[in-house]
N, C-alpha and C. Protein backbone atom coordinates (compact mmCIF):
# COMPACT_ATOMS: atom_id res chain seq x y z
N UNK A 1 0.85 -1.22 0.00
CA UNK A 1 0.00 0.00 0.00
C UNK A 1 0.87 1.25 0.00
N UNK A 2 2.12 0.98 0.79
CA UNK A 2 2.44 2.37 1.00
C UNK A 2 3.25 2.63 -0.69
N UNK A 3 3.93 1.68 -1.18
CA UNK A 3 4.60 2.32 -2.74
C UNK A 3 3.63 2.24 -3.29
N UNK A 4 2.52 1.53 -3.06
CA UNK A 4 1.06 2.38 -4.39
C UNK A 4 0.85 4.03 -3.93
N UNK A 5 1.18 4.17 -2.83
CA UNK A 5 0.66 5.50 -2.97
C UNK A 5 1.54 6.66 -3.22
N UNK A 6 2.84 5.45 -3.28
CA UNK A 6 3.79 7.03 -3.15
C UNK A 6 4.28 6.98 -4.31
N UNK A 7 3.50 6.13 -5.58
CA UNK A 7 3.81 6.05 -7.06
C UNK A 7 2.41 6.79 -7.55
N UNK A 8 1.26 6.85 -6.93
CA UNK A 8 0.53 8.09 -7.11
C UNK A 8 0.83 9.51 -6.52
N UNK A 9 1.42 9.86 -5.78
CA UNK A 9 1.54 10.95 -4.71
C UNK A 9 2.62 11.93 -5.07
N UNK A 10 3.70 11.05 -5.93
CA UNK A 10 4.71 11.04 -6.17
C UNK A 10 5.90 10.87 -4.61
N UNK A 11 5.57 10.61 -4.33
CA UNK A 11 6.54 10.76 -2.41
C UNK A 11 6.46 11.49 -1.92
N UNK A 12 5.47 12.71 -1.86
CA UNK A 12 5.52 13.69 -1.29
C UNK A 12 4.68 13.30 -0.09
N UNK A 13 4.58 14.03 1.33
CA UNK A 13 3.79 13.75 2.50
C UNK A 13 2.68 14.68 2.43
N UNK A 14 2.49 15.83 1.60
CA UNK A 14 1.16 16.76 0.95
C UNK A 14 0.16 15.43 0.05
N UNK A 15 0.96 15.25 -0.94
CA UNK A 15 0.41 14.64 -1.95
C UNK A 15 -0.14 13.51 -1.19
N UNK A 16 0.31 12.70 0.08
CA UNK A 16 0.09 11.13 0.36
C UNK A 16 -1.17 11.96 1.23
N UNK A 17 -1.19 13.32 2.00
CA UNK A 17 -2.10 13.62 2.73
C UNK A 17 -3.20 13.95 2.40
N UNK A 18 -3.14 14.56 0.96
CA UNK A 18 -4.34 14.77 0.11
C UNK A 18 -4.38 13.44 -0.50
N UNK A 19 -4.11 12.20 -0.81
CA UNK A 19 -4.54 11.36 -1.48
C UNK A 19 -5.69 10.15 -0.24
N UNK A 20 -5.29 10.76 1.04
CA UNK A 20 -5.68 10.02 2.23
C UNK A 20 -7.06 11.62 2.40
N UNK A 21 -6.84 12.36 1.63
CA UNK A 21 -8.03 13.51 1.97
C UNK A 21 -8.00 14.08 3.24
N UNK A 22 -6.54 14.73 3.93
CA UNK A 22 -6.21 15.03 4.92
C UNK A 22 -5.16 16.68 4.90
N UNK A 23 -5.72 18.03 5.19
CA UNK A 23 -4.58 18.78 4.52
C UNK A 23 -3.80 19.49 5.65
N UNK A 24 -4.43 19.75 7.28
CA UNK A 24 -3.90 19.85 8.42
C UNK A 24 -2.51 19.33 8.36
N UNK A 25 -1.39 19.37 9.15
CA UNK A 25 -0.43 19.37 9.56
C UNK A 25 -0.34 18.40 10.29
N UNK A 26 -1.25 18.21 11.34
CA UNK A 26 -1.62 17.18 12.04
C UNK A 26 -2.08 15.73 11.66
N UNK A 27 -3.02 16.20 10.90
CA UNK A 27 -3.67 15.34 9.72
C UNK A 27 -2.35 14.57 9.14
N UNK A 28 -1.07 15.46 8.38
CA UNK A 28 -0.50 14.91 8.07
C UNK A 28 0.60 13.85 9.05
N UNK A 29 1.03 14.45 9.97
CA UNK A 29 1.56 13.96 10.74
C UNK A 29 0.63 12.42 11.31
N UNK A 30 -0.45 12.07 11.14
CA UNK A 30 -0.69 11.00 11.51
C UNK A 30 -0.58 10.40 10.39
N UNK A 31 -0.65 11.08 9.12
CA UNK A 31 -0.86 9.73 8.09
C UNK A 31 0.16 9.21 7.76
N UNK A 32 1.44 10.35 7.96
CA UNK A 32 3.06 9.79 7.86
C UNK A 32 2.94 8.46 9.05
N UNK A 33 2.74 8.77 10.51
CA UNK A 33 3.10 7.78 11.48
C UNK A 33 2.21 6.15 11.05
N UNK A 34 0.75 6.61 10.72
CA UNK A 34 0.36 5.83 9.86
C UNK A 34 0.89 4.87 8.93
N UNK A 35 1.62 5.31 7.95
CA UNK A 35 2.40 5.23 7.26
C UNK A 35 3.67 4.26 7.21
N UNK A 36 4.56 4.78 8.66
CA UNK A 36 5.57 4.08 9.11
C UNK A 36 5.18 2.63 9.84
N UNK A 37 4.07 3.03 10.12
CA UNK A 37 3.42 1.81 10.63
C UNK A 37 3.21 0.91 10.01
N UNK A 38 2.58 1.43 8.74
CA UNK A 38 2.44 0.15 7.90
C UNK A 38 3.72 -0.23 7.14
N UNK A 39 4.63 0.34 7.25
CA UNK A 39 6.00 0.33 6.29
C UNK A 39 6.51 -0.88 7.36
N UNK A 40 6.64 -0.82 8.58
CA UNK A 40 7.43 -1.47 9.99
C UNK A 40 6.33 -2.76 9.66
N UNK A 41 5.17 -2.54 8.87
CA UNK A 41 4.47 -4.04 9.56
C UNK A 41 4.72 -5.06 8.39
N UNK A 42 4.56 -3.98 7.26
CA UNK A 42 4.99 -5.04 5.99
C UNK A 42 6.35 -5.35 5.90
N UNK A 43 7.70 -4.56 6.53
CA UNK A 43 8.68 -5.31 6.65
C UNK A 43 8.64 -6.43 7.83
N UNK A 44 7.94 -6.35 8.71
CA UNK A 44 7.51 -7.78 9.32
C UNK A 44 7.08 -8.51 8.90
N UNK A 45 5.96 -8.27 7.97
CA UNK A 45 5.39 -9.76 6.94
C UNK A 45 6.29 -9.72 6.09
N UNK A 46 6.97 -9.17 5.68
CA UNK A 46 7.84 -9.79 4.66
C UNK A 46 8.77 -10.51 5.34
N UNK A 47 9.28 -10.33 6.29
CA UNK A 47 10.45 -11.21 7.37
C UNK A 47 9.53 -13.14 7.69
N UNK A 48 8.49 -12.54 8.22
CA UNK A 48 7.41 -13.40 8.62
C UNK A 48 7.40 -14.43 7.64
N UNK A 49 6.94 -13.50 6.18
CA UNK A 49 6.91 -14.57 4.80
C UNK A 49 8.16 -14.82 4.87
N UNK A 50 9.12 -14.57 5.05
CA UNK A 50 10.42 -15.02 4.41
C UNK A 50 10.71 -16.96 5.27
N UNK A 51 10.63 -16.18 7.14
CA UNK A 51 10.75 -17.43 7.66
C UNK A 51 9.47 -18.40 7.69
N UNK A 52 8.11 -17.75 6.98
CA UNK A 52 7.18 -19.29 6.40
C UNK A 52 7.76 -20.06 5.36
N UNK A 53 8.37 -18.95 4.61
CA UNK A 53 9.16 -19.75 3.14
C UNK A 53 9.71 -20.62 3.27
N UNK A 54 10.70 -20.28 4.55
CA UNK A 54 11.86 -21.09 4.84
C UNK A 54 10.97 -21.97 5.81
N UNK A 55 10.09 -21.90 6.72
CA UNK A 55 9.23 -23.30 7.29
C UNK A 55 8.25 -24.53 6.00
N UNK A 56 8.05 -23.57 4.97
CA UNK A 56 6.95 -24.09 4.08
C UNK A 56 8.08 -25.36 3.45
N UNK A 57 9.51 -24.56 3.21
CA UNK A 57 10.31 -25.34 2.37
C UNK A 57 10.66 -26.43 3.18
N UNK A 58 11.01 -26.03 4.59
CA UNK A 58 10.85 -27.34 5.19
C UNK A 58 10.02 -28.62 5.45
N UNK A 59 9.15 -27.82 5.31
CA UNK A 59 7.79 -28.64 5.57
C UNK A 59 7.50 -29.48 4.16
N UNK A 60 7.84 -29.37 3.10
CA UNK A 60 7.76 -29.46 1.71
C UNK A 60 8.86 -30.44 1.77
N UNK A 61 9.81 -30.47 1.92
CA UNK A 61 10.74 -31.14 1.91
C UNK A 61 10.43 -32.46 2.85
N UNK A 62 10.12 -32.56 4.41
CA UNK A 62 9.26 -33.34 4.65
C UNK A 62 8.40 -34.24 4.01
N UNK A 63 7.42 -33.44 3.92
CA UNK A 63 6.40 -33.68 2.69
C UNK A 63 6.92 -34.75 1.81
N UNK A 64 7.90 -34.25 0.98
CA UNK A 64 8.62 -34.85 -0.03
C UNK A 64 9.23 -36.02 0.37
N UNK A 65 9.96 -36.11 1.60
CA UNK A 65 10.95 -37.62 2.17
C UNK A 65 9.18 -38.46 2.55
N UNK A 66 8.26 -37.81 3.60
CA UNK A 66 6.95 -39.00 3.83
C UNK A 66 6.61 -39.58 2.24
N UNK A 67 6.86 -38.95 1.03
CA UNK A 67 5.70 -39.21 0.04
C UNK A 67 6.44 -39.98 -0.62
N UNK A 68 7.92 -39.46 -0.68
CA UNK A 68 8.66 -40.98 -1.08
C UNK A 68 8.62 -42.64 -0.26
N UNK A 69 8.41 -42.13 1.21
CA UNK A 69 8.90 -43.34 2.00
C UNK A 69 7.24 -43.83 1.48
N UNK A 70 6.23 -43.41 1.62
CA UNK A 70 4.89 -43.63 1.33
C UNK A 70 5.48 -44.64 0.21
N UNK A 71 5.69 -44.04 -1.13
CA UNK A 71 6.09 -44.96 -2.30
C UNK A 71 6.50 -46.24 -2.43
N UNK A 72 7.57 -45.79 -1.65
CA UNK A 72 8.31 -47.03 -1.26
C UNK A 72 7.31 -48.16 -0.64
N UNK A 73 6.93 -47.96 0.45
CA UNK A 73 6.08 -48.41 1.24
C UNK A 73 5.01 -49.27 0.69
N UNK A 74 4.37 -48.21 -0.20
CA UNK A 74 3.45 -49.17 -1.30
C UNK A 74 3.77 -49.87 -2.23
N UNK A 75 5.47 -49.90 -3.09
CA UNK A 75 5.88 -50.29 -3.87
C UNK A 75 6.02 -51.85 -3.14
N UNK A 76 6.66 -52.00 -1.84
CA UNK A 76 6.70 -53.03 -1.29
C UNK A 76 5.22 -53.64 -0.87
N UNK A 77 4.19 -53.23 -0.19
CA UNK A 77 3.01 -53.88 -0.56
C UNK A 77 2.62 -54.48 -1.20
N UNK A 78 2.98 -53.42 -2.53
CA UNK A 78 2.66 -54.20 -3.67
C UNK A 78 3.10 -55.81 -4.12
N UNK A 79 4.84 -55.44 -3.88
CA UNK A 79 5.62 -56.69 -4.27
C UNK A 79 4.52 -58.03 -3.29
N UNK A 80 4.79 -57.34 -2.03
CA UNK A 80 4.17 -58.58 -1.08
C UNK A 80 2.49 -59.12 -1.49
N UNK A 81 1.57 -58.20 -1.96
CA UNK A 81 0.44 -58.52 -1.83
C UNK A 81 0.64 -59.20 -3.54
N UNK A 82 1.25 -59.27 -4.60
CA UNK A 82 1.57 -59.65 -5.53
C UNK A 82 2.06 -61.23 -4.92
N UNK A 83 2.81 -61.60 -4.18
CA UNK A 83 3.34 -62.37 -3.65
C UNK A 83 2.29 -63.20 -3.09
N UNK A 84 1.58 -62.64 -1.96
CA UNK A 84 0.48 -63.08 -1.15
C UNK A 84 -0.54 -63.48 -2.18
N UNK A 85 -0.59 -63.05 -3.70
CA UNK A 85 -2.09 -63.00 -4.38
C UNK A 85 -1.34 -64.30 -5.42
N UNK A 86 -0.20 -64.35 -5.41
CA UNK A 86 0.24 -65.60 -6.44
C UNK A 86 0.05 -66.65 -5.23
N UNK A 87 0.34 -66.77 -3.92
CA UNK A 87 0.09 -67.61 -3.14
C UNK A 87 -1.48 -67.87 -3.15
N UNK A 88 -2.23 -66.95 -3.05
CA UNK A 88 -3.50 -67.27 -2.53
C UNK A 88 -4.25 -67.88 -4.17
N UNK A 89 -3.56 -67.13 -5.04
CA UNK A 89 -4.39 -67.89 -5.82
C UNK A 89 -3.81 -68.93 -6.02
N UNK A 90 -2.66 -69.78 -6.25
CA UNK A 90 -1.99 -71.04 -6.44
C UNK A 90 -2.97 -71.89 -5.09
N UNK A 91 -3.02 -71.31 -4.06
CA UNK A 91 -4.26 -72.02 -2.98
C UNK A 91 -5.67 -72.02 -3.55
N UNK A 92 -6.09 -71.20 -4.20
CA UNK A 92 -7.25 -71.42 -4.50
C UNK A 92 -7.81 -72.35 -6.25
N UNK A 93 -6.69 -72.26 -6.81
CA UNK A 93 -6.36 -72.76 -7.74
C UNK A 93 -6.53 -74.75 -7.04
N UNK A 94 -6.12 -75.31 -6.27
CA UNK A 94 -5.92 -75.90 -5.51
C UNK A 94 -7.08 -76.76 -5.02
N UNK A 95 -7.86 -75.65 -3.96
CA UNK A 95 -8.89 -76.09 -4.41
C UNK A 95 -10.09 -76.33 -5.17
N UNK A 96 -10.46 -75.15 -6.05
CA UNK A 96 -10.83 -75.54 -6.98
C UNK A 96 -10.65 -77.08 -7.46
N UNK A 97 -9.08 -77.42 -8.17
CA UNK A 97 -8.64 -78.73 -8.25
C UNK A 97 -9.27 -80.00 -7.43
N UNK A 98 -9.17 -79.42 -6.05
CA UNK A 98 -9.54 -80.63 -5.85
C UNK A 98 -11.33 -80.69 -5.29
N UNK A 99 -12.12 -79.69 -5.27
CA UNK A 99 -13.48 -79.86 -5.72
C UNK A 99 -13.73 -80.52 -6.93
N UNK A 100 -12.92 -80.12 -7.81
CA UNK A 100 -13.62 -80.29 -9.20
C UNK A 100 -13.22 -82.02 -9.51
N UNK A 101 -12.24 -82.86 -8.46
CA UNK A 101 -12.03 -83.79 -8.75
C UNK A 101 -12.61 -84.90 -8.00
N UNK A 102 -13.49 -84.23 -6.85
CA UNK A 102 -14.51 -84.33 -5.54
C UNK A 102 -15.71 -84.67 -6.51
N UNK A 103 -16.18 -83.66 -7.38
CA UNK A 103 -17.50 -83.72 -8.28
C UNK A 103 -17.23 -84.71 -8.80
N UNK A 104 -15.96 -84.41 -9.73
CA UNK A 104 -16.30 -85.87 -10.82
C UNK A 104 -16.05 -87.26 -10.08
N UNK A 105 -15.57 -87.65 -9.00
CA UNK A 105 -15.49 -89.07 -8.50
C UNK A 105 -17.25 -89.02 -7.70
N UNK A 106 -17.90 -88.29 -7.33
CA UNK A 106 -19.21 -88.63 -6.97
C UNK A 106 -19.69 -88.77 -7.91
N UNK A 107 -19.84 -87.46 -9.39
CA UNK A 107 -20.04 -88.17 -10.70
C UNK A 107 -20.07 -89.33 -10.63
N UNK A 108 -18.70 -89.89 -11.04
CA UNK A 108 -18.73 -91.43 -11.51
C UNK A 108 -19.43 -92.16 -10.10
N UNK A 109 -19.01 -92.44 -9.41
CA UNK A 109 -19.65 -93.07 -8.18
C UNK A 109 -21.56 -92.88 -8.65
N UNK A 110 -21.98 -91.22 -8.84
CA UNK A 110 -23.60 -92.31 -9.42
C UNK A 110 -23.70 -92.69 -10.23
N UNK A 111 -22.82 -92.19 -11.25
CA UNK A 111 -23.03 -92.85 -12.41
C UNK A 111 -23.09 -94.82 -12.35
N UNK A 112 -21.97 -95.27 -11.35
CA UNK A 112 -21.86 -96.76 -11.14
C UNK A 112 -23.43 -96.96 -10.76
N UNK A 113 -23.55 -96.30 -9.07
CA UNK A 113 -24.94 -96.43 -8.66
C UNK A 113 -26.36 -96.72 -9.91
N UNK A 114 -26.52 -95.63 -10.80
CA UNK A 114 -27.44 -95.72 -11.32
C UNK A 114 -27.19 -96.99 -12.90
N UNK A 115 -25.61 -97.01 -13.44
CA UNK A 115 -26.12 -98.30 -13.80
C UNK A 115 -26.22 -99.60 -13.04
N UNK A 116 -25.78 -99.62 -11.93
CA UNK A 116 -26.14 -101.11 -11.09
C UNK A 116 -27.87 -101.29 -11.21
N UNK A 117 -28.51 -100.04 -10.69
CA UNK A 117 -29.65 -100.05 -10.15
C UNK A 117 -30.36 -100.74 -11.29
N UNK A 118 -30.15 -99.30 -12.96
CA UNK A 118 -30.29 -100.16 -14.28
C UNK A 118 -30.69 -101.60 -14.44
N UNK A 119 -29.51 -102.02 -14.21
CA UNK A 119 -28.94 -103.52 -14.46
C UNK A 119 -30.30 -104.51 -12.92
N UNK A 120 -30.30 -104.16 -12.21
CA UNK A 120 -31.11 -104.56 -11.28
C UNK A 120 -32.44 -104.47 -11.50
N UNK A 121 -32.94 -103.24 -12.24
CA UNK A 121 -34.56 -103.20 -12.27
C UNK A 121 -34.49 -104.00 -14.17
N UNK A 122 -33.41 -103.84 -14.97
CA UNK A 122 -33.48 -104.32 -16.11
C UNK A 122 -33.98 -106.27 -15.77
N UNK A 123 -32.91 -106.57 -14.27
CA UNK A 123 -32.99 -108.22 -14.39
C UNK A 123 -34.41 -108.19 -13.48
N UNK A 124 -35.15 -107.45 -12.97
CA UNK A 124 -36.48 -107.43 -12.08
C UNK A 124 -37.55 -107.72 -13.08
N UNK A 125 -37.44 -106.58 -14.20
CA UNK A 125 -37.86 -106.57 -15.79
C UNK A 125 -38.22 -108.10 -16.30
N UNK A 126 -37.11 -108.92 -16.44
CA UNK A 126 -37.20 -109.78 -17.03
C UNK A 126 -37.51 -110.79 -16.34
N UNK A 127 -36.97 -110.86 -15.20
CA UNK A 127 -37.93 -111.82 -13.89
C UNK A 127 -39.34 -111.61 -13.98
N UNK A 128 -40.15 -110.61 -13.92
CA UNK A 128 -41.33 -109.82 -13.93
C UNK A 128 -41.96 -110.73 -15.52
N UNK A 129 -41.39 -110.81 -16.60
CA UNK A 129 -41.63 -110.77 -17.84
C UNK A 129 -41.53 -112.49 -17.86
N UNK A 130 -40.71 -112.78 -17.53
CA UNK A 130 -40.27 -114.97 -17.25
C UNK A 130 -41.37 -114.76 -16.87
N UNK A 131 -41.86 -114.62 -15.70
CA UNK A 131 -42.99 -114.96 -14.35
C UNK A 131 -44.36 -114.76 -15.43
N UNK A 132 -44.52 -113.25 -15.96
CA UNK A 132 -46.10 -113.10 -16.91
C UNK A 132 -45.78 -114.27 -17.87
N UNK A 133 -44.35 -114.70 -18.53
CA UNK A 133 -44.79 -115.52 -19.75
C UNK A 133 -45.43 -117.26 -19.14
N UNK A 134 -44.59 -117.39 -17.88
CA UNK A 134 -44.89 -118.33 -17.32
C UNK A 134 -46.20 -118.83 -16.96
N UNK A 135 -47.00 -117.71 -16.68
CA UNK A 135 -48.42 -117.51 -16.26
C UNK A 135 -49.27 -117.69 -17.36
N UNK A 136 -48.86 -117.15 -18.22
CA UNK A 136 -49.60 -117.39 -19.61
C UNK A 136 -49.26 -118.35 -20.26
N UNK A 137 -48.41 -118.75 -20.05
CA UNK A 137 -48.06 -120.57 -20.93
C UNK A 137 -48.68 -121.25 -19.87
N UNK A 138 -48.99 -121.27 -18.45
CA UNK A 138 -49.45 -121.84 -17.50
C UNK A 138 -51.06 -121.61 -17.62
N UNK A 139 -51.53 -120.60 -18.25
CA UNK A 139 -52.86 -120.48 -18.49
C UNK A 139 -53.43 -121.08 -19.89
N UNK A 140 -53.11 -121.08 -20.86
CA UNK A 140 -52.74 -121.72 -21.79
C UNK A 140 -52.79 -123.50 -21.89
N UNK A 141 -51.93 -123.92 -21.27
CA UNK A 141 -51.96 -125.18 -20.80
C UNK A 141 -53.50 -125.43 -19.74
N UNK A 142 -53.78 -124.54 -19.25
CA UNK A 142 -55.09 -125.09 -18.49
C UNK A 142 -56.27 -124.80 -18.85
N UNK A 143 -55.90 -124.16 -20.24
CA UNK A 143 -57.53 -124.17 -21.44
C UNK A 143 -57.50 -125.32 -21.96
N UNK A 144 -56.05 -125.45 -22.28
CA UNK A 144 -56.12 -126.81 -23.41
C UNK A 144 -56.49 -128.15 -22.45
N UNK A 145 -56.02 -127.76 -21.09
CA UNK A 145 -56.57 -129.00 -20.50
C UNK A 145 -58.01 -129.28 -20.19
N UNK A 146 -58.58 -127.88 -20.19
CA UNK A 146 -59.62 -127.70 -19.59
C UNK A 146 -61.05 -128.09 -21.08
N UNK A 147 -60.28 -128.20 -22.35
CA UNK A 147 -60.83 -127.89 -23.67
C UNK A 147 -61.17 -129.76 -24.15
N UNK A 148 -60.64 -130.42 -23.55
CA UNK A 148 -61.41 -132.15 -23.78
C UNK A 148 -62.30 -132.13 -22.69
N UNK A 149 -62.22 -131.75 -21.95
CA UNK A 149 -63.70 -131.74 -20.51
C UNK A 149 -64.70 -131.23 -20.98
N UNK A 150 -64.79 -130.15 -21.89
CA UNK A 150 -65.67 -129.44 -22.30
C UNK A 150 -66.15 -130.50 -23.66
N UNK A 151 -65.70 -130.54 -23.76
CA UNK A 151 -65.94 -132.15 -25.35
C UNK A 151 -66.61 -132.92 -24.48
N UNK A 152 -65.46 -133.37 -23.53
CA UNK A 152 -66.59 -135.23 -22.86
C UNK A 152 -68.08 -134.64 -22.52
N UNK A 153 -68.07 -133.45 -21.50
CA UNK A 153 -69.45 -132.93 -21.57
C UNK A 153 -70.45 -132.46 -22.40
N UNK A 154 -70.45 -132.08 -23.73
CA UNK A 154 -70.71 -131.95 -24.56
C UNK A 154 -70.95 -133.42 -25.79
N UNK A 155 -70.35 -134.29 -24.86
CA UNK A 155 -70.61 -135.30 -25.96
C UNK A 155 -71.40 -136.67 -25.09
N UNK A 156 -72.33 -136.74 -26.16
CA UNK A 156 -73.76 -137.63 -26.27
C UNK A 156 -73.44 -138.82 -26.35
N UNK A 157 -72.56 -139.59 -27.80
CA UNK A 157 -72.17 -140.69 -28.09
C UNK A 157 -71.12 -140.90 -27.83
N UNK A 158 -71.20 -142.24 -27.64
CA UNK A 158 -69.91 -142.78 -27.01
C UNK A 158 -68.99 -143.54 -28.28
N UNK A 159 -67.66 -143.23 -28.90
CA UNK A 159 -67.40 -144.10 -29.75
C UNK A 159 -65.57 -144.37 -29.56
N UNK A 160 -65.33 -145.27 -30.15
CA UNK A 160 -63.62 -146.36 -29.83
C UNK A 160 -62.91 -144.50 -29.66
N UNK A 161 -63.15 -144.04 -30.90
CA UNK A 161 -61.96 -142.62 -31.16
C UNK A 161 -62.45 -141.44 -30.52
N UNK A 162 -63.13 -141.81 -29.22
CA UNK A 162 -63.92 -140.18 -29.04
C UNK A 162 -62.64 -139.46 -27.46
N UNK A 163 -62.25 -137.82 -28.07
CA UNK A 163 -61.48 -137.21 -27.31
C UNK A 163 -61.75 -137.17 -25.91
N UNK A 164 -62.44 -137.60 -25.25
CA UNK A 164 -62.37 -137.69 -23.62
C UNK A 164 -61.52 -138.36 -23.06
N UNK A 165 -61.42 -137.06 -21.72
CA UNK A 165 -60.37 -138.28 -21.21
C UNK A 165 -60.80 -139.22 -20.10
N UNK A 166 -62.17 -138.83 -19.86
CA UNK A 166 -62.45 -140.27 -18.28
C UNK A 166 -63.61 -140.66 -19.42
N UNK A 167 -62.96 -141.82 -20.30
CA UNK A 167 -64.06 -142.61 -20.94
C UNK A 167 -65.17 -142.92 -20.37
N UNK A 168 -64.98 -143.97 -18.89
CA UNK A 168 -65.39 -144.52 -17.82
C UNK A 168 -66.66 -143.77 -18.10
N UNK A 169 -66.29 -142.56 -17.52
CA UNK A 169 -67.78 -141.55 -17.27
C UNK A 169 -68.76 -141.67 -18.77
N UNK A 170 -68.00 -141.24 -19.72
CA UNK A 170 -69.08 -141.38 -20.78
C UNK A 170 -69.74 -143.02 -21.00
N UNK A 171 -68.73 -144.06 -20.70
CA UNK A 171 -69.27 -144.95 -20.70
C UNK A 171 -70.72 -145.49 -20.22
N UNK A 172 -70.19 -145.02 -18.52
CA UNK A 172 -71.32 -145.21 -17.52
C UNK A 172 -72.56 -144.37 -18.46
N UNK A 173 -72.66 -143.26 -18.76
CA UNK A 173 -73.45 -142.17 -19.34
C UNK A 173 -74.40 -142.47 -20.39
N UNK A 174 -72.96 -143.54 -21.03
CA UNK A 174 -73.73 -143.95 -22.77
C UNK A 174 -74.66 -145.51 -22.04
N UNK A 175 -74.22 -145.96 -21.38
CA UNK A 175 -74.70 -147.52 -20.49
C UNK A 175 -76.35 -146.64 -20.20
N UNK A 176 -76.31 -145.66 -19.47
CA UNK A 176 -77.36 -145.85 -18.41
C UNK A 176 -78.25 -145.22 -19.52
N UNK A 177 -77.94 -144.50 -20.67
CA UNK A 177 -79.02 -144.12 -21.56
C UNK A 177 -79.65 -145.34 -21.97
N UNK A 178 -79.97 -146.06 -22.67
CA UNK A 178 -80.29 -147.59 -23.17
C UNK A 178 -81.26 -148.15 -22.16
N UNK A 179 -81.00 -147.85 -20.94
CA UNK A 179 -81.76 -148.74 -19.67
C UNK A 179 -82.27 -147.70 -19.97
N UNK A 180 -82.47 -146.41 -19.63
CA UNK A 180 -83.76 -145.23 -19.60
C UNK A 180 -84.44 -145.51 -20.85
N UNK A 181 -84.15 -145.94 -21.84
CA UNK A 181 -84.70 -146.31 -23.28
C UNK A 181 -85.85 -147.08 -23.38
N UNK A 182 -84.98 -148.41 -22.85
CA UNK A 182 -85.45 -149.69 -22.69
C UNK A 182 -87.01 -149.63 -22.31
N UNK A 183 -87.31 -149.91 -20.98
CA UNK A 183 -88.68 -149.14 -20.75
C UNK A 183 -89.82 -149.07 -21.51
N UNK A 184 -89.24 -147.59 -22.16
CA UNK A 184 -90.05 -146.82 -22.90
C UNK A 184 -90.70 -147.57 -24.11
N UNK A 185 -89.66 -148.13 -24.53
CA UNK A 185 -90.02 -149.23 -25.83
C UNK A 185 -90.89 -150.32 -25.21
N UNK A 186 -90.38 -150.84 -23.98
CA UNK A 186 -91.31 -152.23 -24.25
C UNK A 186 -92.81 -151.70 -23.89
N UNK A 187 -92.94 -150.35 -22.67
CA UNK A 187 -93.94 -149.91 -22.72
C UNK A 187 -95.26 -149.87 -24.22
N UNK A 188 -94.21 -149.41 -25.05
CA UNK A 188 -94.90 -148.69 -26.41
C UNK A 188 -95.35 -150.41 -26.89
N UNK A 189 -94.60 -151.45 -26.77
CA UNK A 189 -95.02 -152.85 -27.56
C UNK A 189 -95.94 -153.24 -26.73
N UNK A 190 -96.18 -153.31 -25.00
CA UNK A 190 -97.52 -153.38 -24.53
C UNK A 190 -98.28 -152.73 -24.75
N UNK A 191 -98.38 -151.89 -25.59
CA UNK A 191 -99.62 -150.80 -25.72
C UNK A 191 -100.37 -151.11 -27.09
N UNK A 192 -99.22 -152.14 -28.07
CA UNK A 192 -99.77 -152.12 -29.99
C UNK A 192 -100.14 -153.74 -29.44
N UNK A 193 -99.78 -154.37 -28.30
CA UNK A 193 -100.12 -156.00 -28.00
C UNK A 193 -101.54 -155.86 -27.64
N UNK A 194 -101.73 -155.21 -26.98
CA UNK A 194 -103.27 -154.81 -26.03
C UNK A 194 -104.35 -154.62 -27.44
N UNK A 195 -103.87 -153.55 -27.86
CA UNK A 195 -104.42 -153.23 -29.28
C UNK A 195 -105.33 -154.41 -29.88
């Protein structure tokens, strides 16, 4: 402030007193002490700035050794967590490996399971299938056995070639017709004798 004014004023203590709008003697006399005052304070801030300069540069310099050691610091992190992350993944790599070799032996393990079981309901299958054919060749056989019974009953006359198999019975059958006959006839010849 004070060389702005004394590059308008030209340096004069009139000119600085009229530029402060002051034309007394007195007037001037304070704006000079004024003046010195501020001249004494800005050569203190300038002293002031000088030893912040010289604290800032220190402090900067500081600054500068933490931000390297910082660097450093992280540069080695790095190395280590690079280190730690090839470890952890070679571990996890690992297991993975050995899950994935966990799956496929239970894999195969059902795979065995489910063809045994296969193979077990395939031979149940065919046990199941023996047993129905058995039943039906067994049913089969007891039509055909059952298919001359139905003849002997069905049959009236008795002759040398006839398919029954308890002759006996048709015998007795064909015998006792003749006696029921008999009878009837001689009845009918006492009846044309009477006549």
């Amino acid at each position: 402030m004070f060389t702005f004014v004394r590059k308008h004023t030209k340096g004069t203590v009139k000119g600085m007193a009229r530029f402060y709008g002051k034309k007394d003697d007195e007037a001037i006399r304070s704006v000079c002490l004024k003046f010195a005052e501020d001249f004494e304070k800005q050569g203190k801030q300038e002293k002031q700035g000088k030893e912040e300069t010289e604290e800032d540069k220190k402090i900067e310099e500081r600054m500068k050794e933490i931000l390297e050691g910082t660097k450093k610091l992280r540069e080695q992190e790095k190395e280590e967590n690079e280190e730690d992350r090839s470890e952890k993944l070679r571990k996890r790599d690992e297991m993975i490996r050995e899950s994935h070799e966990s799956m496929q032996s239970k894999l195969r393990n059902a795979d065995k399971e489910i063809k045994e079981r296969r193979k077990k309901s395939n031979e149940s299958l065919k046990m199941l299938l023996e047993s129905h054919r058995w039943i039906e060749e067994k049913k089969e056989k007891e039509m055909e056995m059952e298919k001359p019974m139905r003849g002997r009953i069905a049959c009236d006359e008795y002759t040398e070639n006839c398919c029954c198999i308890l002759l006996s019975f048709n015998k007795k059958k064909i015998e006792e017709k003749p006696k029921e006959n008999q009878p009837k006839d001689n009845q009918e010849d006492d009846k044309e004798n009477k006549k």
